[in-house]
Structure formats: C-alpha cells, structure tokens
Protein backbone atom coordinates (compact mmCIF):
# COMPACT_ATOMS: atom_id res chain seq x y z
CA UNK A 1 11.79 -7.70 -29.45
CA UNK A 2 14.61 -7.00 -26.83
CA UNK A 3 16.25 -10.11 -25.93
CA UNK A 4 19.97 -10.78 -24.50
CA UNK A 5 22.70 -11.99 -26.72
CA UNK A 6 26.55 -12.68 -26.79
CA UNK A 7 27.03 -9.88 -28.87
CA UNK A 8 25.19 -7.28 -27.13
CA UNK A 9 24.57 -5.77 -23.80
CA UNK A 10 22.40 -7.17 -21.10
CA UNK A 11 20.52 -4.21 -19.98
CA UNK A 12 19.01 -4.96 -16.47
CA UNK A 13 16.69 -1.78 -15.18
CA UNK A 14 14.29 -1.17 -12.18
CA UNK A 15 11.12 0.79 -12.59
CA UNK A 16 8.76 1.78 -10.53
CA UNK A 17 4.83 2.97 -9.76
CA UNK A 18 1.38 3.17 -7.98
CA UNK A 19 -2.17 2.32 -6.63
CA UNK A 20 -6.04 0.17 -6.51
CA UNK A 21 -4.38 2.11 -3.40
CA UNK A 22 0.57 3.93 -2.71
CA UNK A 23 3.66 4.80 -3.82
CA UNK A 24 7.13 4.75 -5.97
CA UNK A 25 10.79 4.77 -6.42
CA UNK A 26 13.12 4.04 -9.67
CA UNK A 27 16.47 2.96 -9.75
CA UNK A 28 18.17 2.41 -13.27
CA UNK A 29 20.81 -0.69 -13.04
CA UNK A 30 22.77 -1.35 -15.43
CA UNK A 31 24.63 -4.76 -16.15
CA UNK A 32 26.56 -5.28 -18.84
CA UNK A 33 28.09 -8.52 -20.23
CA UNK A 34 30.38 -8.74 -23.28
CA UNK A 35 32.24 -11.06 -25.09
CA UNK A 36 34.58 -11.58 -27.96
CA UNK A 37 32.85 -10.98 -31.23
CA UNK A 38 34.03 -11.67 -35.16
CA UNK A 39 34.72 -7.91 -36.41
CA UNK A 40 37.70 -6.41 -34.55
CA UNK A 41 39.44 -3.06 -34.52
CA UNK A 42 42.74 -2.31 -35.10
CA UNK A 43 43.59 -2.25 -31.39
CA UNK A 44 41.87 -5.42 -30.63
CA UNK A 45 44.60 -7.15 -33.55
CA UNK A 46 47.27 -5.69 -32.03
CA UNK A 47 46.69 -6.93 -28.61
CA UNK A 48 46.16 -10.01 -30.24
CA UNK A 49 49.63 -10.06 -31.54
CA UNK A 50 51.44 -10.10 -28.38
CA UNK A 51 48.94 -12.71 -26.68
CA UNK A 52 49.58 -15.36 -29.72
CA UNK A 53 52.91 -16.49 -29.11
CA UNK A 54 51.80 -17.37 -25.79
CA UNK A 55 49.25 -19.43 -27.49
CA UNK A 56 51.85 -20.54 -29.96
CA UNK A 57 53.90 -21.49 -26.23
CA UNK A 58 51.15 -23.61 -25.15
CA UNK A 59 51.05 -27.44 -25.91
CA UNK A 60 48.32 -29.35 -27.52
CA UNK A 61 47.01 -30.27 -24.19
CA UNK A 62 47.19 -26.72 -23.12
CA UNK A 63 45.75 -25.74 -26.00
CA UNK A 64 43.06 -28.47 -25.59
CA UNK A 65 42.43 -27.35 -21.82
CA UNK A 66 42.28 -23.06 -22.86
CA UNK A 67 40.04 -24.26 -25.64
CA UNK A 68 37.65 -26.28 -22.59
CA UNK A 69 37.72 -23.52 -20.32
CA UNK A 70 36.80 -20.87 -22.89
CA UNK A 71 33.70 -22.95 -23.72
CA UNK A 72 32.63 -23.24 -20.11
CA UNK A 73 32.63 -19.60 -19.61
CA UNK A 74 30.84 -19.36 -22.95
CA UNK A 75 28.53 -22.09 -21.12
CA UNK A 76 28.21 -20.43 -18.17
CA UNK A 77 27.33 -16.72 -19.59
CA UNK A 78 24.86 -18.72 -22.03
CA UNK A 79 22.62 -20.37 -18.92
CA UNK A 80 22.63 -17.03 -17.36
CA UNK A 81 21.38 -15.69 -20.31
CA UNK A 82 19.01 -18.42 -20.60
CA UNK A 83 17.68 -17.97 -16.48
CA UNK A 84 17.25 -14.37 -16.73
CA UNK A 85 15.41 -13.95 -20.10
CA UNK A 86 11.91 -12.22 -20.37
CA UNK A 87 9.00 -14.05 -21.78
CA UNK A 88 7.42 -12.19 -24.83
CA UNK A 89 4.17 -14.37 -26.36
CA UNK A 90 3.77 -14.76 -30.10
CA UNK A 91 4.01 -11.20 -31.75
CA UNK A 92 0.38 -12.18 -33.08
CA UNK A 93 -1.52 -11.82 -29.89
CA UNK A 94 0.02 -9.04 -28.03
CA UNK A 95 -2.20 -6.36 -27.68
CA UNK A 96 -1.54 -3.08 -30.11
CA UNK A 97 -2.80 -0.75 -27.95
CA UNK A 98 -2.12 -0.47 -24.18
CA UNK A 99 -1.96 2.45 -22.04
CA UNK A 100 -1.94 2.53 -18.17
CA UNK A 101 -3.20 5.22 -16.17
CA UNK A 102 -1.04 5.13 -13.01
CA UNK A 103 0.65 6.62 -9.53
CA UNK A 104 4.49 6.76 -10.16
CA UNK A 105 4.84 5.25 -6.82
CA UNK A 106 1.77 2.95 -6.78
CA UNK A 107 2.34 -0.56 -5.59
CA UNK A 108 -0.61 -2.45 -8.14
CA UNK A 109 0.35 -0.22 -10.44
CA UNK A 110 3.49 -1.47 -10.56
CA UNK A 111 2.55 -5.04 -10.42
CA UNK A 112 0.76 -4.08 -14.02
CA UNK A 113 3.41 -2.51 -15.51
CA UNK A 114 6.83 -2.87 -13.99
CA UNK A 115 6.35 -6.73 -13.94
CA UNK A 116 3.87 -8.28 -15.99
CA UNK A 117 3.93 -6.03 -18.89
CA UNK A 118 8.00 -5.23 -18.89
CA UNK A 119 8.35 -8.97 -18.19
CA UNK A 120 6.05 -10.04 -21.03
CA UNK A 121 7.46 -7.82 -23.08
CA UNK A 122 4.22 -5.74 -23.92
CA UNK A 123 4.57 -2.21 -25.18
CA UNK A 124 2.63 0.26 -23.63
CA UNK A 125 2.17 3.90 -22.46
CA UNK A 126 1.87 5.66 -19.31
CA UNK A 127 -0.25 8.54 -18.41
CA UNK A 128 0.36 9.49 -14.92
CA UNK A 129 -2.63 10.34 -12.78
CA UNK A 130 -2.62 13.46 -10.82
CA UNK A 131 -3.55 12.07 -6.93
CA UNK A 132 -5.28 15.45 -5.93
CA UNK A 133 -7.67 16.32 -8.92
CA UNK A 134 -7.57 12.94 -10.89
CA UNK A 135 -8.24 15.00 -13.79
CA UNK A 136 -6.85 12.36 -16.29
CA UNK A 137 -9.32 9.60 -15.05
CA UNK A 138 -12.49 11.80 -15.41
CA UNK A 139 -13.67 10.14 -18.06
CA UNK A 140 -14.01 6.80 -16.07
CA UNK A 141 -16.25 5.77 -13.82
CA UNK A 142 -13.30 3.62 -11.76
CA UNK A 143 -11.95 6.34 -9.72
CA UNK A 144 -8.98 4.42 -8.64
CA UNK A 145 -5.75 3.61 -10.56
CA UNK A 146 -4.57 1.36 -12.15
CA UNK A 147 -6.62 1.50 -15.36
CA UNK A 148 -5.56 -0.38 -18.16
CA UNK A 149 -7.18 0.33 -21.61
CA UNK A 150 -6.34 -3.08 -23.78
CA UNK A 151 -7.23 -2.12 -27.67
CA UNK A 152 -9.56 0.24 -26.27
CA UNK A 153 -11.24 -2.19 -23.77
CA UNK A 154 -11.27 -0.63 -19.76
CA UNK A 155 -9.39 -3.33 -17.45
CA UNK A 156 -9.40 -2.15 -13.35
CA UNK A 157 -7.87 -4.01 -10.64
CA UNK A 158 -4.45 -5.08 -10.74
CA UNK A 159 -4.27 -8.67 -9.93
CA UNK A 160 -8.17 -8.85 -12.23
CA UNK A 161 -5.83 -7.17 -14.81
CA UNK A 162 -3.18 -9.57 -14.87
CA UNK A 163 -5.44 -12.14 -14.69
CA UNK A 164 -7.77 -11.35 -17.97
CA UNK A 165 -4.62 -10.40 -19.62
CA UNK A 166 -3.08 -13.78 -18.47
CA UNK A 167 -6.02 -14.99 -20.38
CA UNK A 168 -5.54 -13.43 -23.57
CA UNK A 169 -1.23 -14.03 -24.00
CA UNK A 170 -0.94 -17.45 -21.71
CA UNK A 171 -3.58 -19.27 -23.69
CA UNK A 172 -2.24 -22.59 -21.41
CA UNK A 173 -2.51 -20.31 -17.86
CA UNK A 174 -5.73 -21.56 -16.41
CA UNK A 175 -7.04 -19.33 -13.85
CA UNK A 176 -7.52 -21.49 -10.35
CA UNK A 177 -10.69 -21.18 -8.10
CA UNK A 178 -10.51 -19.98 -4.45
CA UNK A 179 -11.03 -24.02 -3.60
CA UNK A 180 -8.53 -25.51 -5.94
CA UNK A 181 -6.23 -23.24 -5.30
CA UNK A 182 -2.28 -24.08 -6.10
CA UNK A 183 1.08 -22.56 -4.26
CA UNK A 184 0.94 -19.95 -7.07
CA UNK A 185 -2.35 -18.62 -6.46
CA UNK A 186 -2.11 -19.23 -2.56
CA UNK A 187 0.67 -16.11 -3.05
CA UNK A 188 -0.76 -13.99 -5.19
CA UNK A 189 -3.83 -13.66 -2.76
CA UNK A 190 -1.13 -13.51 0.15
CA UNK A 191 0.36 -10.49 -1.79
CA UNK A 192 -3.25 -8.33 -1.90
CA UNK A 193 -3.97 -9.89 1.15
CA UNK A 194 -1.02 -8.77 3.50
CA UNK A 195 1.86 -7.99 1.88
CA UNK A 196 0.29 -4.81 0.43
CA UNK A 197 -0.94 -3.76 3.94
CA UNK A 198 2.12 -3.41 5.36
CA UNK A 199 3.84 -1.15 2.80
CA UNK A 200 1.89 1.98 3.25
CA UNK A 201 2.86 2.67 7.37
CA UNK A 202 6.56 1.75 6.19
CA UNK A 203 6.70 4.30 2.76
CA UNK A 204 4.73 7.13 4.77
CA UNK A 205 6.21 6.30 8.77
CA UNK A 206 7.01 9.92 9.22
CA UNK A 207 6.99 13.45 7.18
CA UNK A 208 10.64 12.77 6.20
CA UNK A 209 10.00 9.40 4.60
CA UNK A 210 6.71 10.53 3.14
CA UNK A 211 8.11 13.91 1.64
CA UNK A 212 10.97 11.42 -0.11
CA UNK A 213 8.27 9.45 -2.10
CA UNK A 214 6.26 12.53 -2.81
CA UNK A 215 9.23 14.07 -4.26
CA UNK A 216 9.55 11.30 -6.68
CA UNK A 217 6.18 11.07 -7.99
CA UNK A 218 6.31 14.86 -8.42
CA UNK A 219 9.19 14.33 -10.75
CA UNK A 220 7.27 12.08 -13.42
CA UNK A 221 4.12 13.35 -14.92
CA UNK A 222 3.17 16.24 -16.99
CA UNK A 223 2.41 18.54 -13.68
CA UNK A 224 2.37 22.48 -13.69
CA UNK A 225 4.91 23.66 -11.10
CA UNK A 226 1.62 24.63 -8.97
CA UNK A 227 0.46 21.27 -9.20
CA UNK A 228 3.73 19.44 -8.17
CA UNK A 229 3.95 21.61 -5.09
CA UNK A 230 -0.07 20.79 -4.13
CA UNK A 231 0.73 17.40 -4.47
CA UNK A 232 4.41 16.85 -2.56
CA UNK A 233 2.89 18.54 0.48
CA UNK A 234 -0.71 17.91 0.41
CA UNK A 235 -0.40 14.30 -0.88
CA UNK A 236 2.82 13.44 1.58
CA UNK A 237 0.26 14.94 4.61
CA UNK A 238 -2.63 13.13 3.29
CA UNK A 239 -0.83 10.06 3.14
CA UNK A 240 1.49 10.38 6.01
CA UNK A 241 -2.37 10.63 8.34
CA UNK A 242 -4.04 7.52 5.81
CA UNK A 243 -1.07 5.44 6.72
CA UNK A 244 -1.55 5.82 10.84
CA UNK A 245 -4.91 4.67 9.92
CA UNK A 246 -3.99 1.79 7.75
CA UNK A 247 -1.17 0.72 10.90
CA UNK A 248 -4.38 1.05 13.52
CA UNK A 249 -6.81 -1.22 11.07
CA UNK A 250 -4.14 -3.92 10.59
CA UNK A 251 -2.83 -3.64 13.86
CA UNK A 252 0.75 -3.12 13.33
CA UNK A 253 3.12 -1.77 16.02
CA UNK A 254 5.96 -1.81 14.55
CA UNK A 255 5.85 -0.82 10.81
CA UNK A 256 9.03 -1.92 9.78
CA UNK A 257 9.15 -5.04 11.74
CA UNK A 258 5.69 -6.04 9.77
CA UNK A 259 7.23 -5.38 6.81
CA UNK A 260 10.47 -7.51 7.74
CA UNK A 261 8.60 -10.33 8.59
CA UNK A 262 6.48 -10.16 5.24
CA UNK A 263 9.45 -10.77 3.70
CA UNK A 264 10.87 -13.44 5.43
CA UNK A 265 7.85 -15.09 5.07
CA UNK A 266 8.36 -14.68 1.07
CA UNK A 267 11.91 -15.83 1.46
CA UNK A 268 10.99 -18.97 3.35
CA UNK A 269 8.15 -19.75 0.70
CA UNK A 270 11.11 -19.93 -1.91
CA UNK A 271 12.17 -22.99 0.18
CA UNK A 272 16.35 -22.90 -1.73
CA UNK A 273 14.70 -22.27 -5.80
CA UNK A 274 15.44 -19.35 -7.38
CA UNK A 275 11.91 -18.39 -8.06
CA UNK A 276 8.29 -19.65 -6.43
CA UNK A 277 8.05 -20.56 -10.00
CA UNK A 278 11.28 -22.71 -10.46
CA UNK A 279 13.59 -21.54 -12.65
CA UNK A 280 11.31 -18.84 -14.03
CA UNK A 281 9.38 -16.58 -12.13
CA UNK A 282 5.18 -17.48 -12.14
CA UNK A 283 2.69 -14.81 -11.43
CA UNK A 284 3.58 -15.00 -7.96
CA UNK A 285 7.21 -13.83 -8.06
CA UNK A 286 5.88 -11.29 -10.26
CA UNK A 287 3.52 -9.71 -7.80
CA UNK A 288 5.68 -9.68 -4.88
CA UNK A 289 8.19 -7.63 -6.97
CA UNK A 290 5.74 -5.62 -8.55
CA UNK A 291 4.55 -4.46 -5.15
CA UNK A 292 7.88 -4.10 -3.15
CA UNK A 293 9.43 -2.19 -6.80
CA UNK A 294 7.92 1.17 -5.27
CA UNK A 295 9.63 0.94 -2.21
CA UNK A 296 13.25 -0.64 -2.99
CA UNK A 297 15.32 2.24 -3.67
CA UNK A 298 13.07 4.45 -0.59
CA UNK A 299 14.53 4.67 2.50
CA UNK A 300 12.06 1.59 3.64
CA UNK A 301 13.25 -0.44 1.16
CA UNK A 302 16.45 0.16 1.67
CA UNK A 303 15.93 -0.91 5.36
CA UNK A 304 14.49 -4.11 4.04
CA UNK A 305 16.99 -5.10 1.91
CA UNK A 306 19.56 -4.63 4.65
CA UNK A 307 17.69 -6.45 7.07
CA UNK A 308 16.30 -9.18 5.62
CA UNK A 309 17.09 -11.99 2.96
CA UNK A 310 14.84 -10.64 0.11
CA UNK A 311 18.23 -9.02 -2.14
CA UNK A 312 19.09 -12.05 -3.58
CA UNK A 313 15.80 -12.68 -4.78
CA UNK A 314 14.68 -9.57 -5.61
CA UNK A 315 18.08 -9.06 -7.82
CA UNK A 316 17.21 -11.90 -9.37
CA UNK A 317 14.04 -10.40 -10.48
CA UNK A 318 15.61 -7.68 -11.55
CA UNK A 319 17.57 -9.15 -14.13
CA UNK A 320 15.15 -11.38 -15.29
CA UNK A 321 12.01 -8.17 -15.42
CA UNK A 322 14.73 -6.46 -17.21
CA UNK A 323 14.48 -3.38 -19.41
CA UNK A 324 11.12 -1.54 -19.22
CA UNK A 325 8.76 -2.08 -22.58
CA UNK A 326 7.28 1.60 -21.81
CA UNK A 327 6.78 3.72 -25.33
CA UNK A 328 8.44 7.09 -23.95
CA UNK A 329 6.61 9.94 -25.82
C-alpha cells in the first residue's frame, strides 16, 4: 500500500482515459517532499559540522525558538500529508481481480480508473479497446466502454460502476434515491448530466484539436502500426463530425464558452472548501476530475485552466488521486 511519509517521496501523477461515450490526455507530475532523516552520509556530517557552532552561538531561547519553528514545519508538511492522502479500504475486501476495458482518452473511463480506483487504491489492469473494430470487447454483449470485470463479475456504466463498487469497499456509503437526493449526489448526476456534454465539441472543435487527442490514444494500446494509423485519422474524422452533432443536440454555440461556464459552475459549488466533500474529496469531486482528466493537458484543457478558476482545485485533486494503482504488464 503506497502511502506518503516523512521519509519518502510524495509522488503526485495525472492519468488519463475514455468512454460510456470520448477522449484522453496524461501528464506525469511529480512532487517531491523531503526531510531530514536518521541515517546520514558522510557529506550530510560534514555540512553538519560547520552549521553546529552556529547552533552552539545560539542562546537557550534561540535554541528554544529554532527548536519551535522546526516543529511547525514538521507540522505543517504532516497536515499536508494528512489532506492529500488516498483512501485504500481494509486489504480484506478489495477486489483481487480487476481489469478495465477502456479508451485512453475516455472521459467515464477515466472516472473508473483515474479516480475512484487510483484514489481507492485498487489494483487493476487495463486493456485498451480498439475504437474502430472493438475487437477486445467481442466477447461482451455491452458494446460500449468502460467495462469493468470485478473477480470475474461484468460491471458497465461508469457512475453504475462506481456505485456497486461503492457498495462493496464503503460498506457505510449508502446509495441516495433520485428524491432524497444530497449535494453529493445532486453533482454526480450534474456531471453525466452536463458536464460530460460539453467536453466532446471542446476535445474535437476542429481537425487540429481532434488529430492531438487521436495521437495520444494511438500511443497506448497494443495497436499494429496499420491499426494506429486507421484509428488517428478515421477516429479524429469520425469524432471531429459526432462532436458538431453533439454541439447541435445540446445547443451550444460556443464550445469553449460552455465548457468555461461548466466549470465555474463547479467552482462556485465548492462555495471557499477545498473539496465538495470537505476536507476530502466525496464521489463528487471524484467525478468531475475523472471526467475533465482527459482533457487537462489537451489544448482545451489547457484553455480551461487558463481561463477559469478550476487549477486550484483540480491541483488539489491531483495530489490527493495521486500515483496511479494500474498493474503495468
């Protein structure tokens, strides 16, 4: 179980994926936060040397007031540490088995795997779907992705996903009817509801854009060279004509001023916390980064984060998601 430490690094790392409809983009971030530790080299004792008759200078009140200040930066790191730490559930009932079949660049996919299974801390393997043939899904009869097998049982639908796997590692998370619904629910539905909507015209706006995000999901996968090339052109054409559809059906003008004002509205919803959750993120917070993830280092997400007030937030996440929990083969 990966978890930060005073010793070690904090390894902070974006991930990304795709579709129950879209599309990808990964950025690796690293952060790294070290402090002093009890086994020393050589080199750190001999910068120690010169540093200790400055100690030896200081006065027992200046002693006393080094001695407070190093604890409140020890203080300080430690609630950091504390705010941005994942949430693995008793080793006992995490699944053994879990494999998604995904898009790279697919927004639900990525609110499966780069948020509630990297921030839960549950292993699990990818096998990317090719978008043209779907030849790895044949087997099913769900012809969309994602598709999570749990221990051999077929899960569809990301947010039905998340919710029957809520079920099985939050024993305590009840799962709230349409009528009794709560803040956190009332966003998750916002997320599949309109949030999603918007991304597709924004990640596909024009050949350019939708040639970028092809390229990436082109680059992950076990493709032939034949097959990457059939699906960066035909799949960035395809999608660049779906997404004009998808802007006419939810009657956007302006693609990236829909998907500004999404997140504003997300920003506003925070109302000053850190999270919708609190100090932790809920299922919420989790979707909205799950679905934004395959857009953030695009050139659409890059617009957004310039534009709008999501960075803060969605840095935030970033630490706190942390390093993926994906079994590389």
């Amino acid at each position: 179980m990966r978890r930060a430490s005073f010793t070690s690094s904090i390894l902070s790392r974006t991930l990304s994926t795709v579709h129950d409809g879209g599309t990808v983009n990964l950025h690796p971030r690293l952060l790294r936060v070290a402090l002093f530790s009890s086994s020393r080299t050589d080199n750190s004792n001999s910068r120690r040397h010169w540093f200790s008759p400055l100690l030896n200078s200081f006065s027992k009140s200046s002693g006393q007031a080094v001695s407070l200040g190093l604890v409140g930066v020890v203080a300080s790191v430690a609630t950091a540490a504390s705010v941005y730490a994942k949430e693995p559930p008793p080793a006992e009932i995490i699944p053994k088995d879990v494999v998604l079949y995904q898009y790279e660049a697919c927004p639900f996919c990525n609110k499966v795997k780069g948020t509630f299974l990297d921030y839960y801390d549950i292993p699990y393997k990818v096998v990317e779907v090719n978008p043209i043939s779907k030849k790895e899904i044949k087997w099913s009869d769900y012809k969309k992705v994602p598709i999570l097998m749990v221990d051999g049982q077929q899960l569809v639908d990301s947010s039905a996903i998340i919710d029957q796997l809520s079920e099985k590692i939050l024993p305590g998370k009840a799962i709230i009817s349409v009528a009794d619904e709560d803040e956190e629910t009332k966003w998750r539905r916002w997320v599949d509801n309109h949030l999603v909507h918007v991304l597709s015209p924004n990640i596909y706006r024009n050949t350019s854009e939708a040639l970028e995000s092809f390229d990436y999901i082109t680059s992950n996968g076990n493709f032939s060279f034949t097959e990457k090339i059939t699906v960066k052109y035909a799949g960035a054409a395809a999608m660049y004509f779906v997404s004009k559809n998808l802007k006419k059906k939810y009657n956007i003008t302006d693609e990236r001023a829909a998907l500004y004002e999404a997140t504003e509205t997300w920003v506003d919803a925070l109302n000053g916390r850190n999270f919708l959750g609190g100090s932790k993120p809920n299922l919420a917070d989790l979707a909205v980064f799950g679905v934004l993830r395959p857009i953030r280092y695009l050139r659409s997400g890059r617009d957004m984060v310039e534009h709008t007030r999501i960075g803060e937030w969605y840095s935030r996440m970033e630490k706190v998601v942390g390093e993926s929990s994906r079994i590389r083969a």
